[in-house]
Protein backbone atom coordinates (compact mmCIF):
# COMPACT_ATOMS: atom_id res chain seq x y z
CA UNK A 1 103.81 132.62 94.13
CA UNK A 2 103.56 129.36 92.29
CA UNK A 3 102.76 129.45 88.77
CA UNK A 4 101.81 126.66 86.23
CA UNK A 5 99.77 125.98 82.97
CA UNK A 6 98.98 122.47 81.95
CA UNK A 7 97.18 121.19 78.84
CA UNK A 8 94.34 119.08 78.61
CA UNK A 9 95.19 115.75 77.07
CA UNK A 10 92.84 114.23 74.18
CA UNK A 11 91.69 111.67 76.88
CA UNK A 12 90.88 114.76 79.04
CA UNK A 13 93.79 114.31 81.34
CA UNK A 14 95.83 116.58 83.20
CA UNK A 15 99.32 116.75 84.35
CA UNK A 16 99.98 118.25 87.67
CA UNK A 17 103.30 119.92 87.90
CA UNK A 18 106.32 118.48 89.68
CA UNK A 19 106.69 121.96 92.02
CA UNK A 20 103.11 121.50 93.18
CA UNK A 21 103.12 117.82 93.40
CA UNK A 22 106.45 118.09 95.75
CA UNK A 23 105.16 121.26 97.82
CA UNK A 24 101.38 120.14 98.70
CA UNK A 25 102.76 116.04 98.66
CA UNK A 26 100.36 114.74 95.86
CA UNK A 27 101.00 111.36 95.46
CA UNK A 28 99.06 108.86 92.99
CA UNK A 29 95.66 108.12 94.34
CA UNK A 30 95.23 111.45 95.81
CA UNK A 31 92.21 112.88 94.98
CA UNK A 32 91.54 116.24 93.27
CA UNK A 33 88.18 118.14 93.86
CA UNK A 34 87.05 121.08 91.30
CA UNK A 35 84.76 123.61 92.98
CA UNK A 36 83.24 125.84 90.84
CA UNK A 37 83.85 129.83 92.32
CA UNK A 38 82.86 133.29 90.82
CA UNK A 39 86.49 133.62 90.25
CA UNK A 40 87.03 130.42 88.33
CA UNK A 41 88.17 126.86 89.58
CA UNK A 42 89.20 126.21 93.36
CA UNK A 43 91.40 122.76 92.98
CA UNK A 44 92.17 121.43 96.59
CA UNK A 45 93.78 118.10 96.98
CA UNK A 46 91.83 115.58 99.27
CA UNK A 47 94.10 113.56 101.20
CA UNK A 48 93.24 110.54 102.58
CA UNK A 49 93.79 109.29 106.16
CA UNK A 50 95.74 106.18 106.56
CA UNK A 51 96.25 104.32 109.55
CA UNK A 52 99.76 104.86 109.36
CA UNK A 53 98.55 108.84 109.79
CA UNK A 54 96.55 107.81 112.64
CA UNK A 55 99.30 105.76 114.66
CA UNK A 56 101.74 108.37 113.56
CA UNK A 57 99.64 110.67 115.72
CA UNK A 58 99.06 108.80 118.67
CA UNK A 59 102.88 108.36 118.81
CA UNK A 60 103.40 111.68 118.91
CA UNK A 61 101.09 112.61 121.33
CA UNK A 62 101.86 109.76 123.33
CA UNK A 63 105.40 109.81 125.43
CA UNK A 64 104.91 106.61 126.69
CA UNK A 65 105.91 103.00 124.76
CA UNK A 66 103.86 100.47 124.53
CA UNK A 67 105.53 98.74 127.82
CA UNK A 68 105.05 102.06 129.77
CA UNK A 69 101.40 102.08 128.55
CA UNK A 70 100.68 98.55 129.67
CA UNK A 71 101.82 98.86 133.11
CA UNK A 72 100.58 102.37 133.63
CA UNK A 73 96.61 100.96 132.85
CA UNK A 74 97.28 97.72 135.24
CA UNK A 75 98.33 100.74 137.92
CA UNK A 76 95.04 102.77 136.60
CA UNK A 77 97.26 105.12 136.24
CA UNK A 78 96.13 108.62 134.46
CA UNK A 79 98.14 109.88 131.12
C-alpha cells in the first residue's frame, strides 16, 4: 500500500509524490479530478488520448505494415 501526505501550498497547490507520479505515469498536463465520496476524496488521474496512443494501438493490433496493408485492400483482401 502506497502512502503519502502532501501540504497545501499558500497558492493552494499541491505536490504529487514522486512514487505515485512514477507508478500511475502522471506527467505535467495530466489532469486530476476530486470526487467528493462518503469516505472522503476519490482523486483519479484523467489521462488524455493522444494520437500517438491511438496509432500505437492500431500497430499493435495490426500485423501487417503499411506496404502489406496497401496491397492487401487493392486485392480486397479481408484482415
Amino acid at each position: 500500500m502506497m502512502y503519502a501526505i502532501t501540504k497545501v501550498s499558500s497558492s493552494n497547490q499541491i505536490v504529487v509524490p514522486a512514487e505515485f507520479r512514477k507508478v500511475y505515469d502522471i506527467t505535467a498536463g495530466d489532469e486530476l479530478s476530486w470526487t467528493k465520496t462518503e469516505e472522503g476524496i476519490l482523486l483519479k488521474v484523467e489521462k488524455k488520448v493522444t494520437e500517438e496512443d491511438i496509432i500505437g494501438l492500431i500497430k499493435k493490433e495490426l500485423p501487417y505494415n503499411s506496404v502489406e496493408i496497401k496491397k492487401r485492400g487493392s486485392k480486397g483482401l479481408k484482415w
